[in-house]
N, C-alpha and C. Protein backbone atom coordinates (compact mmCIF):
# COMPACT_ATOMS: atom_id res chain seq x y z
N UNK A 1 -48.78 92.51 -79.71
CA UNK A 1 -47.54 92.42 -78.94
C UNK A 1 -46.96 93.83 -78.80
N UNK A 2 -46.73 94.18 -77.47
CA UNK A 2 -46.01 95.44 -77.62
C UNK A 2 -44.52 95.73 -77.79
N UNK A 3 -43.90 96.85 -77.74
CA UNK A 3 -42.58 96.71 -78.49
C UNK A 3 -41.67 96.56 -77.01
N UNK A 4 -42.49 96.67 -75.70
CA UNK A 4 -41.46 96.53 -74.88
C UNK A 4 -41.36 94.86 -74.42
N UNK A 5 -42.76 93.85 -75.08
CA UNK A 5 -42.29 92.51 -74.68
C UNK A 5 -41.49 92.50 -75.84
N UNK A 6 -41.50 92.62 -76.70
CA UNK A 6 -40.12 92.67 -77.73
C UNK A 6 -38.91 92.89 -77.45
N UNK A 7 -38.39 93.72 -76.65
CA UNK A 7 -37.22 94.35 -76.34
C UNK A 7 -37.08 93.28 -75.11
N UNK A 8 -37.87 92.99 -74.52
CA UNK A 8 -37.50 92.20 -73.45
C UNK A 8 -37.03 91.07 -73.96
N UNK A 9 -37.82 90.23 -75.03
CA UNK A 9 -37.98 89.12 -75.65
C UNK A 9 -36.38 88.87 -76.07
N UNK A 10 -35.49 90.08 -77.01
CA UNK A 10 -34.57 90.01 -77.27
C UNK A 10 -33.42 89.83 -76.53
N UNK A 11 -33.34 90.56 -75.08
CA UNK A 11 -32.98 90.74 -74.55
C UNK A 11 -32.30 89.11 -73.80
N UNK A 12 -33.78 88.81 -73.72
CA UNK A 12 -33.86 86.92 -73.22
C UNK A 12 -33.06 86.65 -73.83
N UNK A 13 -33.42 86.56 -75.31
CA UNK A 13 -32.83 85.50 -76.30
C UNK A 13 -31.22 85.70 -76.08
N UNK A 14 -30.84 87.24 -75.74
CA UNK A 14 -28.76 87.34 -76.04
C UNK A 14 -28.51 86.31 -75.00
N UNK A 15 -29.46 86.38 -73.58
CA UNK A 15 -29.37 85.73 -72.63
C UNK A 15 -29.25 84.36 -72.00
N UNK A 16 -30.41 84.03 -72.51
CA UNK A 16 -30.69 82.54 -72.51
C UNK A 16 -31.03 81.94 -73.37
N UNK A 17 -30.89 82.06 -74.59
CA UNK A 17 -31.38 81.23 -76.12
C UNK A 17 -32.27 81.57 -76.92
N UNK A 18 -32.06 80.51 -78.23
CA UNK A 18 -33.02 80.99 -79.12
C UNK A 18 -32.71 82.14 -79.75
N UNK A 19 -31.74 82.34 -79.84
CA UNK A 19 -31.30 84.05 -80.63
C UNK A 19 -30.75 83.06 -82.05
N UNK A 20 -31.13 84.21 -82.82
CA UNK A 20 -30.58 83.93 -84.24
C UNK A 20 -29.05 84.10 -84.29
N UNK A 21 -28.46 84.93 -83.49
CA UNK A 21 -26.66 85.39 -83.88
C UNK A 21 -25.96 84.17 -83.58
N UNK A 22 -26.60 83.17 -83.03
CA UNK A 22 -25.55 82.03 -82.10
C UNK A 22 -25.19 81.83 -80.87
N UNK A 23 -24.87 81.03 -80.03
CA UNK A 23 -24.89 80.97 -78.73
C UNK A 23 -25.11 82.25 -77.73
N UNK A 24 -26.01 81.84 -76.73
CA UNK A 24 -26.61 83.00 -75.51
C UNK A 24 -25.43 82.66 -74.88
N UNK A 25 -25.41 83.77 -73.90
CA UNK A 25 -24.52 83.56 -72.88
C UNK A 25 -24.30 82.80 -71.52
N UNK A 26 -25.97 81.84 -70.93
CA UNK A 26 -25.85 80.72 -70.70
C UNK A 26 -25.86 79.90 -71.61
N UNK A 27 -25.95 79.51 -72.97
CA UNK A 27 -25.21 78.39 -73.49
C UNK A 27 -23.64 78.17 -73.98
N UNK A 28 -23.24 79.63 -73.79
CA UNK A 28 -21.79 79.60 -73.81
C UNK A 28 -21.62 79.56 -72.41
N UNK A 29 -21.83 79.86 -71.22
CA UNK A 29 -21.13 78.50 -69.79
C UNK A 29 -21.78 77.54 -69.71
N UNK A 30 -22.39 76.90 -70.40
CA UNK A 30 -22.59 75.55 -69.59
C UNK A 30 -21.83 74.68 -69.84
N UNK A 31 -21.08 74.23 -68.77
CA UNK A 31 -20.12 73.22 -68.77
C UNK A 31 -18.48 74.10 -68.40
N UNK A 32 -19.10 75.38 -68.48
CA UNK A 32 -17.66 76.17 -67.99
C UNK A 32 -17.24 75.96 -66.13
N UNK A 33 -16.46 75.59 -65.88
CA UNK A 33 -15.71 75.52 -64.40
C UNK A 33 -14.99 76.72 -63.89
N UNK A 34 -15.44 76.49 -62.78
CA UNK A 34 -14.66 77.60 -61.94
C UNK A 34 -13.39 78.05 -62.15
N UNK A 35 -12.86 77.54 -62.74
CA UNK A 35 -11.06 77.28 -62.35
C UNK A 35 -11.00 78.46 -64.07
N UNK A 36 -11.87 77.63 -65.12
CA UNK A 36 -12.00 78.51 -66.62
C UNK A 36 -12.47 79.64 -66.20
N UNK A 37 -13.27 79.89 -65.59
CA UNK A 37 -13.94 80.64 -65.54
C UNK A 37 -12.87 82.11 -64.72
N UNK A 38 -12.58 81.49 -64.05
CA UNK A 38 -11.43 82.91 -63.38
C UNK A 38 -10.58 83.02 -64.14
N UNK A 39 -10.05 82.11 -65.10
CA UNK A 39 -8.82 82.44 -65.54
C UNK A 39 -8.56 83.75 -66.35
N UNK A 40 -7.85 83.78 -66.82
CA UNK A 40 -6.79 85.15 -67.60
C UNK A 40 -6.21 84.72 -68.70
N UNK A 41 -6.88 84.27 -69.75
CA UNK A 41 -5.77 83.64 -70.79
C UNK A 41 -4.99 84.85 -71.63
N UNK A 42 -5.66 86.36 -71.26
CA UNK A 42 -5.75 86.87 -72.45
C UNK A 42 -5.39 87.95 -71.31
N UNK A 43 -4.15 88.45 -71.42
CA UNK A 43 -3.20 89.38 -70.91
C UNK A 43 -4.19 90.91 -70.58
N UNK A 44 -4.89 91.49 -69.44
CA UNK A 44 -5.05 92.61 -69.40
C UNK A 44 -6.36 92.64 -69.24
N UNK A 45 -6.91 91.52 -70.10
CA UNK A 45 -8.51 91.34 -70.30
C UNK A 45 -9.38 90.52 -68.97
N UNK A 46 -10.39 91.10 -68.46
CA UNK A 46 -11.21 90.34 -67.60
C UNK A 46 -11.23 88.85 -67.91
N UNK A 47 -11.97 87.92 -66.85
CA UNK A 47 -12.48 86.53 -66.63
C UNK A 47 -13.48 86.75 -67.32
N UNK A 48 -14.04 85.52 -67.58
CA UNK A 48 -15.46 84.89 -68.09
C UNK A 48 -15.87 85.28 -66.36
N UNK A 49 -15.85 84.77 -65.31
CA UNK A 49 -16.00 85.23 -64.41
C UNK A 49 -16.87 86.50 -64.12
N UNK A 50 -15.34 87.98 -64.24
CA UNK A 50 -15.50 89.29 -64.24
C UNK A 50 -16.88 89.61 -65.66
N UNK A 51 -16.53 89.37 -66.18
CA UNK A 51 -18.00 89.64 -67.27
C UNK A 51 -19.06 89.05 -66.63
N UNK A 52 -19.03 88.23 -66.27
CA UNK A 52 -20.59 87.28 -66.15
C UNK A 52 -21.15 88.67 -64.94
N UNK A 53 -20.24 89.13 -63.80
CA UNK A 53 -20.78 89.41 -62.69
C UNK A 53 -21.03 91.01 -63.07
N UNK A 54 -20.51 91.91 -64.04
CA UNK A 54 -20.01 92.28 -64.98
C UNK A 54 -21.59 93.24 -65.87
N UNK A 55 -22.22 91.84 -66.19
CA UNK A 55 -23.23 91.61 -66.94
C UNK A 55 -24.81 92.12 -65.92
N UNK A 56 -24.22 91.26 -64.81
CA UNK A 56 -25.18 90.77 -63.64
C UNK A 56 -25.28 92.57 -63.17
N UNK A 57 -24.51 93.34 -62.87
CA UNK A 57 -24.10 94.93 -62.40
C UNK A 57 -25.05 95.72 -63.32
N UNK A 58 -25.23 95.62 -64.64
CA UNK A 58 -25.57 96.20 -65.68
C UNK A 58 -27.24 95.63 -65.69
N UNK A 59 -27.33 94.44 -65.84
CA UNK A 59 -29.16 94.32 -65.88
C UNK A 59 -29.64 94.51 -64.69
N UNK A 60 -29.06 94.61 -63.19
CA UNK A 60 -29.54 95.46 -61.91
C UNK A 60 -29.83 96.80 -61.99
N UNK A 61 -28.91 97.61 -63.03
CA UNK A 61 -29.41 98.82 -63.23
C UNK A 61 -30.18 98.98 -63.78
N UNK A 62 -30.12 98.35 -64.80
CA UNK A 62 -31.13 99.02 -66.00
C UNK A 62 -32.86 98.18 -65.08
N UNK A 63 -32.29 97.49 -64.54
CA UNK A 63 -33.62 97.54 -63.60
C UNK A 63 -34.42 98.37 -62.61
N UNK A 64 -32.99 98.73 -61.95
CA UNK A 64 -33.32 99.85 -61.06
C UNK A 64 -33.55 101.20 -61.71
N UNK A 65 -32.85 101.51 -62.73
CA UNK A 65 -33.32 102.55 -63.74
C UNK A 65 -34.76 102.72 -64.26
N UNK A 66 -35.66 101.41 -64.51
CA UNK A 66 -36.83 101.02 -65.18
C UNK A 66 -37.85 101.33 -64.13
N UNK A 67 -37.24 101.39 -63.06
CA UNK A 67 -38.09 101.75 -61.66
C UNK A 67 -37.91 103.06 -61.09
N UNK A 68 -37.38 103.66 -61.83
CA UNK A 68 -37.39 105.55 -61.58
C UNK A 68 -35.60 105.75 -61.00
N UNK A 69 -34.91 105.03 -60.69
CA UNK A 69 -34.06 105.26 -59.67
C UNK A 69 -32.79 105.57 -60.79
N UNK A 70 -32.07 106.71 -60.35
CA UNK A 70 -30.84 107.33 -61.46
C UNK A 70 -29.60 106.71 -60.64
N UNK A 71 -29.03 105.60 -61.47
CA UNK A 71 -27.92 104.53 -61.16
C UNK A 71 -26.49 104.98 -62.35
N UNK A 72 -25.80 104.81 -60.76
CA UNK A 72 -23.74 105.33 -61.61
C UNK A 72 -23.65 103.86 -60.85
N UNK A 73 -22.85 103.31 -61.72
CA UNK A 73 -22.04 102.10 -60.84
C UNK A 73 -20.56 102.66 -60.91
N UNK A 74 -19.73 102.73 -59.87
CA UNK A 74 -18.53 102.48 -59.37
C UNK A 74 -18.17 101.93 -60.06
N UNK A 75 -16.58 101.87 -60.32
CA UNK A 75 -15.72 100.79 -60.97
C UNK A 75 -15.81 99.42 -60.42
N UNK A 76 -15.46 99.37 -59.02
CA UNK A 76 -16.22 98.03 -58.10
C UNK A 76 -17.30 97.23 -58.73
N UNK A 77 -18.20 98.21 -58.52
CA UNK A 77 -19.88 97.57 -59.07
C UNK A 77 -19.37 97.22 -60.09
N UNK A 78 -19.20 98.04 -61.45
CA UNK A 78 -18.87 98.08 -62.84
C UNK A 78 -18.55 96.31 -63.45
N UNK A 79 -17.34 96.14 -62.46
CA UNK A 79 -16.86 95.07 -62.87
C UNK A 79 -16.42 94.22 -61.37
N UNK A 80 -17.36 93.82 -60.65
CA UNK A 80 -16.40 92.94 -59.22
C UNK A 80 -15.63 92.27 -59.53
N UNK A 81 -15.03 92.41 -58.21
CA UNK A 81 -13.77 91.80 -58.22
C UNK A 81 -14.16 89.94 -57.48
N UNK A 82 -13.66 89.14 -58.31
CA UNK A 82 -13.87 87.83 -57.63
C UNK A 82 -12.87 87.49 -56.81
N UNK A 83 -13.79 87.20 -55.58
CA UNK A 83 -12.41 86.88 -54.41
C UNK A 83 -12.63 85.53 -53.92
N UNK A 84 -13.64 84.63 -54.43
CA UNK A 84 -13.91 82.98 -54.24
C UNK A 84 -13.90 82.42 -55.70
N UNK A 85 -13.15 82.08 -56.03
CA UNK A 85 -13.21 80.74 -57.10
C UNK A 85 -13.33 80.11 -56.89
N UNK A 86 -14.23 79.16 -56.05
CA UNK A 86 -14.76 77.72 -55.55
C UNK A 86 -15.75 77.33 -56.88
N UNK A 87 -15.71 76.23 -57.11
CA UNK A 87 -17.08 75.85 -57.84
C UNK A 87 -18.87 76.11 -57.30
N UNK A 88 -18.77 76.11 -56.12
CA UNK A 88 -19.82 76.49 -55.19
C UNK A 88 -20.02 78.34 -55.48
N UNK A 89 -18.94 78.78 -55.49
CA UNK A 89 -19.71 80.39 -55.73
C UNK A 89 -19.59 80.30 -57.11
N UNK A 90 -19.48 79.66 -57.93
CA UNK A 90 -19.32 79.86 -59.43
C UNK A 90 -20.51 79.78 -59.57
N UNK A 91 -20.73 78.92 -59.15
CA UNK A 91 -22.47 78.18 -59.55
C UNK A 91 -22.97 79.20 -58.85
N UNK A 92 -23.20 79.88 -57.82
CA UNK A 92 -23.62 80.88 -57.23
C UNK A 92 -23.80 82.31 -57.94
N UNK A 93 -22.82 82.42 -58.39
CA UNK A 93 -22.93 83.56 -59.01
C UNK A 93 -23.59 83.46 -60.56
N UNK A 94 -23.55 82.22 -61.32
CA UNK A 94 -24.21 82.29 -62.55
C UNK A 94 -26.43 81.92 -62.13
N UNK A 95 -26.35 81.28 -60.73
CA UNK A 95 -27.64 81.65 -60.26
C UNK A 95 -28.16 82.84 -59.70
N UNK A 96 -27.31 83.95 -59.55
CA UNK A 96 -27.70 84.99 -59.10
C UNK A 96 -27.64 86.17 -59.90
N UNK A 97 -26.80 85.87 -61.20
CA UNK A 97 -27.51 86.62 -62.66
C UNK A 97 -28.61 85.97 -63.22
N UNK A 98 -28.74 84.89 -63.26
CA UNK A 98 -30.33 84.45 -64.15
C UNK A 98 -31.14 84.95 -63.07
N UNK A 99 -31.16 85.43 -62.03
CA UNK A 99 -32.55 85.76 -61.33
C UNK A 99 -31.96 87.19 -61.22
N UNK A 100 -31.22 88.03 -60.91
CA UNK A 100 -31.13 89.47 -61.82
C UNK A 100 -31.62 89.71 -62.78
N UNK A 101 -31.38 88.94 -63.75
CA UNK A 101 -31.62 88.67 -65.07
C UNK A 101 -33.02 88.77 -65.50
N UNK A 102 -33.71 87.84 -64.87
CA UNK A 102 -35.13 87.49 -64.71
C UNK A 102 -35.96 88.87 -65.00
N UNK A 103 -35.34 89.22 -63.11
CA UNK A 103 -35.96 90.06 -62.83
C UNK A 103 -35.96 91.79 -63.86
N UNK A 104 -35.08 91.62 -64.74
CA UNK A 104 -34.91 92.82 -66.07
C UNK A 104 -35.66 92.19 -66.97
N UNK A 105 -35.90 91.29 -67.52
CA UNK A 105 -36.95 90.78 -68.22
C UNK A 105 -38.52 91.38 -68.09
N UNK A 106 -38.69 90.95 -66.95
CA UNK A 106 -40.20 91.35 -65.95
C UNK A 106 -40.92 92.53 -66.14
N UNK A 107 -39.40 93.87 -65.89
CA UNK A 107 -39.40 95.15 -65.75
C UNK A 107 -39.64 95.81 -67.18
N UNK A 108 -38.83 95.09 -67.95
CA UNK A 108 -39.11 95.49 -69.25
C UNK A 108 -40.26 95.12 -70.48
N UNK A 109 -40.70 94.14 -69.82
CA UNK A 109 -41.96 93.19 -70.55
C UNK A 109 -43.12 94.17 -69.72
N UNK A 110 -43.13 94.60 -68.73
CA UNK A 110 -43.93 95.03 -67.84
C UNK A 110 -44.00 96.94 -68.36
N UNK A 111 -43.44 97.40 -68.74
CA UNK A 111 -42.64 98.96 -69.32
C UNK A 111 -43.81 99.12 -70.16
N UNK A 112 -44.51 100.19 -69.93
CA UNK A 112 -44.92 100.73 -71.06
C UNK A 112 -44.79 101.09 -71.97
N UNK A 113 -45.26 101.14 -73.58
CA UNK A 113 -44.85 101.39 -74.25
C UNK A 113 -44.66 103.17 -74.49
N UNK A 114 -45.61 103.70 -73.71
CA UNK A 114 -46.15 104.84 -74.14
C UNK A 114 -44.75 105.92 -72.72
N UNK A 115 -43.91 105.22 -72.37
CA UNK A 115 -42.58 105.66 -71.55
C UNK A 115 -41.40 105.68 -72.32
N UNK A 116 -41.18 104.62 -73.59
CA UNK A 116 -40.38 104.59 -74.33
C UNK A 116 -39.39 105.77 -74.48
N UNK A 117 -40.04 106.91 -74.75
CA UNK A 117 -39.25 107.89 -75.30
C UNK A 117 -39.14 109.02 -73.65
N UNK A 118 -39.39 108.78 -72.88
CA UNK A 118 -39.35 109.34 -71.59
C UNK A 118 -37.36 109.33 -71.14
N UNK A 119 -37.00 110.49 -70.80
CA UNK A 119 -35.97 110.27 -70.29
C UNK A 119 -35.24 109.41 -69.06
N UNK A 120 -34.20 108.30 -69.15
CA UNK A 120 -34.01 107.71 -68.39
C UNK A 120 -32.99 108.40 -67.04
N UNK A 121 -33.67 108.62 -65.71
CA UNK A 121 -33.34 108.68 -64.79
C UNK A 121 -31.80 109.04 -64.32
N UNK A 122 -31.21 110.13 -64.42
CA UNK A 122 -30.11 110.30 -64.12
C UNK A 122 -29.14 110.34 -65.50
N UNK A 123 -29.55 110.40 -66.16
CA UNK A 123 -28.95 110.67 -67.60
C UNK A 123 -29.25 111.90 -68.50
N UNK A 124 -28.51 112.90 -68.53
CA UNK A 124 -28.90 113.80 -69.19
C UNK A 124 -28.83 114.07 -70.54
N UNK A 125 -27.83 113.28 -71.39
CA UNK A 125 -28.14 113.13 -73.31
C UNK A 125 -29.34 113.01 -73.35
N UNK A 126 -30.26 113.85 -73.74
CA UNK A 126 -31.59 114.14 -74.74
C UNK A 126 -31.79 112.69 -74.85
N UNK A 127 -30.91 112.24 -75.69
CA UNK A 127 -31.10 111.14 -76.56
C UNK A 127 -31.04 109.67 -75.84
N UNK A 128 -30.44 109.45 -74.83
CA UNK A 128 -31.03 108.49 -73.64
C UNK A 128 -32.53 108.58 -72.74
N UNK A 129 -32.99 108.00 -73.62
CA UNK A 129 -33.99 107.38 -73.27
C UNK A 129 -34.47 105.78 -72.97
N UNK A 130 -35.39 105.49 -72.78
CA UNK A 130 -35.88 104.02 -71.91
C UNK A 130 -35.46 103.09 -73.28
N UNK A 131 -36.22 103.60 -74.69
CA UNK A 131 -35.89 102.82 -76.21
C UNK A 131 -34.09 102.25 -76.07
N UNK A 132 -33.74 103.97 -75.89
CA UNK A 132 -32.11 103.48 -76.00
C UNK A 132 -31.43 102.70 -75.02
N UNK A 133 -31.83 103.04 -73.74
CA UNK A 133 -30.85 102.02 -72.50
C UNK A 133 -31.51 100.72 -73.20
N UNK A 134 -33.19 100.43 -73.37
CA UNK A 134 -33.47 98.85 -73.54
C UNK A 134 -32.61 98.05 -74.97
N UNK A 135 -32.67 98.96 -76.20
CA UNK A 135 -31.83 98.33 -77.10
C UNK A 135 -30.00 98.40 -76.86
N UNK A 136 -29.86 99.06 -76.15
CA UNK A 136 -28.34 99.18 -75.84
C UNK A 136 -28.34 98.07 -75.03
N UNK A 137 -28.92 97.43 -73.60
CA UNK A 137 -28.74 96.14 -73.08
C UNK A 137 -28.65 94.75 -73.71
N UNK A 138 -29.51 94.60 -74.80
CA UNK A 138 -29.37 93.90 -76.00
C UNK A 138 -27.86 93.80 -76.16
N UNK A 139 -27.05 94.89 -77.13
CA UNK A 139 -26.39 95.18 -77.29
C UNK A 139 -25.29 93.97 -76.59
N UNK A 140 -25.68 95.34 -75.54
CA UNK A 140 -23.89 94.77 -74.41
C UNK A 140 -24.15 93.41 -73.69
N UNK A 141 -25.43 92.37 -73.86
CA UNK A 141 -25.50 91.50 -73.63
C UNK A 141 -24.81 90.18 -74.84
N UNK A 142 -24.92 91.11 -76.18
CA UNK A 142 -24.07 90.13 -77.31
C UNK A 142 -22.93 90.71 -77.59
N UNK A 143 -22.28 91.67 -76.81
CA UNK A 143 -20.84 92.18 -77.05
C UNK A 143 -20.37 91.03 -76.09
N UNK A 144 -20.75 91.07 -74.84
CA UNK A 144 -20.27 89.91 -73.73
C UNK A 144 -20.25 88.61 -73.79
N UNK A 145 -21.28 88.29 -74.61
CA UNK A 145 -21.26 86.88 -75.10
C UNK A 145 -19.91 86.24 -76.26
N UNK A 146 -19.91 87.39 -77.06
CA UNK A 146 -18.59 87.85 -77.71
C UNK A 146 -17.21 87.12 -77.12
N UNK A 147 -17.16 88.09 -76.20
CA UNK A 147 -16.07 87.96 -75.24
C UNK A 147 -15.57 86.37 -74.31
N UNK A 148 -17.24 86.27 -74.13
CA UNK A 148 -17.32 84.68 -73.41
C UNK A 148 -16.92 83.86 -74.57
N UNK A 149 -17.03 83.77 -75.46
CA UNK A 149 -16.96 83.07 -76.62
C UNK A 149 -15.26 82.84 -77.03
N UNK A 150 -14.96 83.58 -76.86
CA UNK A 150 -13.48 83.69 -77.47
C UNK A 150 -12.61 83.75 -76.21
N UNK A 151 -12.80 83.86 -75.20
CA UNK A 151 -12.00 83.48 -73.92
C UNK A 151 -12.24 82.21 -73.54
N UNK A 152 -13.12 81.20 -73.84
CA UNK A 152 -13.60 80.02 -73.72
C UNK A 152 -12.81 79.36 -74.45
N UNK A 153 -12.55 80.20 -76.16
CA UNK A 153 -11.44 78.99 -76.73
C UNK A 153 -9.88 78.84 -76.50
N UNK A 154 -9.66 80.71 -76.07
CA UNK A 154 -8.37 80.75 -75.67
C UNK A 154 -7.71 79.83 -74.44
N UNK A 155 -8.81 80.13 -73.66
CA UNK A 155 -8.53 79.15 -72.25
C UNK A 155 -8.45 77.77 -72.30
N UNK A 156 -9.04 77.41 -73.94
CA UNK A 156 -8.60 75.94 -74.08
C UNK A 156 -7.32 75.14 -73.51
């Protein structure tokens, strides 16, 4: 097994299950509604919403990054702004991160191992490299889940 289906592997798991820390971040929405999902319980702080799309901004890069291309997201990109709260784009938008999503899986299961330590594209710290963006996505995929987690109960 190489260490980049590993990194991918993990990556899944913050994602979609099977992680040892406790709920992925589709099993913390399922069953979340549009209406929860935009809300604001928590003064200052993004939606479950704004994170999810948030999330979705961040594994596009590090995709497009994995493919040579040196990616800044905008504050826009960073975090969109939701301008439909329908249940129809809710559901829309949590189908159009699992196939973002997917598609960072692919890229990174697909990564050589022997690129690992290669500098990532538009980043000049030495120390950013392909190892560090892939374990840092990990990362900010269970910081967000975090977040989903505890805005889920507030919004109770």
């Amino acid at each position: 097994m190489t260490e980049t289906f590993r990194l991918a592997d993990q990556i899944r798991r913050a994602f979609e299950g099977s992680a040892w820390h406790g709920d992925s971040i589709l099993e913390l929405l399922a069953g979340v509604k549009a209406k929860t999902a935009a809300a604001r319980p928590i003064k200052d702080a993004h939606s479950i919403w704004e994170i999810l799309l948030h999330i979705a901004a961040w594994d596009d890069a590090v995709t497009r990054r994995t493919g040579g291309t040196g990616v800044t997201l905008t504050d826009e990109q960073n975090f969109p702004a939701v301008r439909d709260t329908s249940e129809a784009a809710w559901s829309q938008a949590i189908e159009s991160t699992k196939k973002i999503h997917h598609k960072l899986i692919q890229a990174i299961a697909a990564f050589p191992d022997s690129r690992l330590m290669e500098q990532v594209p538009g980043k000049t710290q030495n120390y950013h490299n392909f190892y560090y963006m892939f374990s840092g996505i990990v990362q900010h995929e269970l910081y967000h889940a975090g977040q989903i987690a505890l805005l889920k109960k507030t919004g109770r």
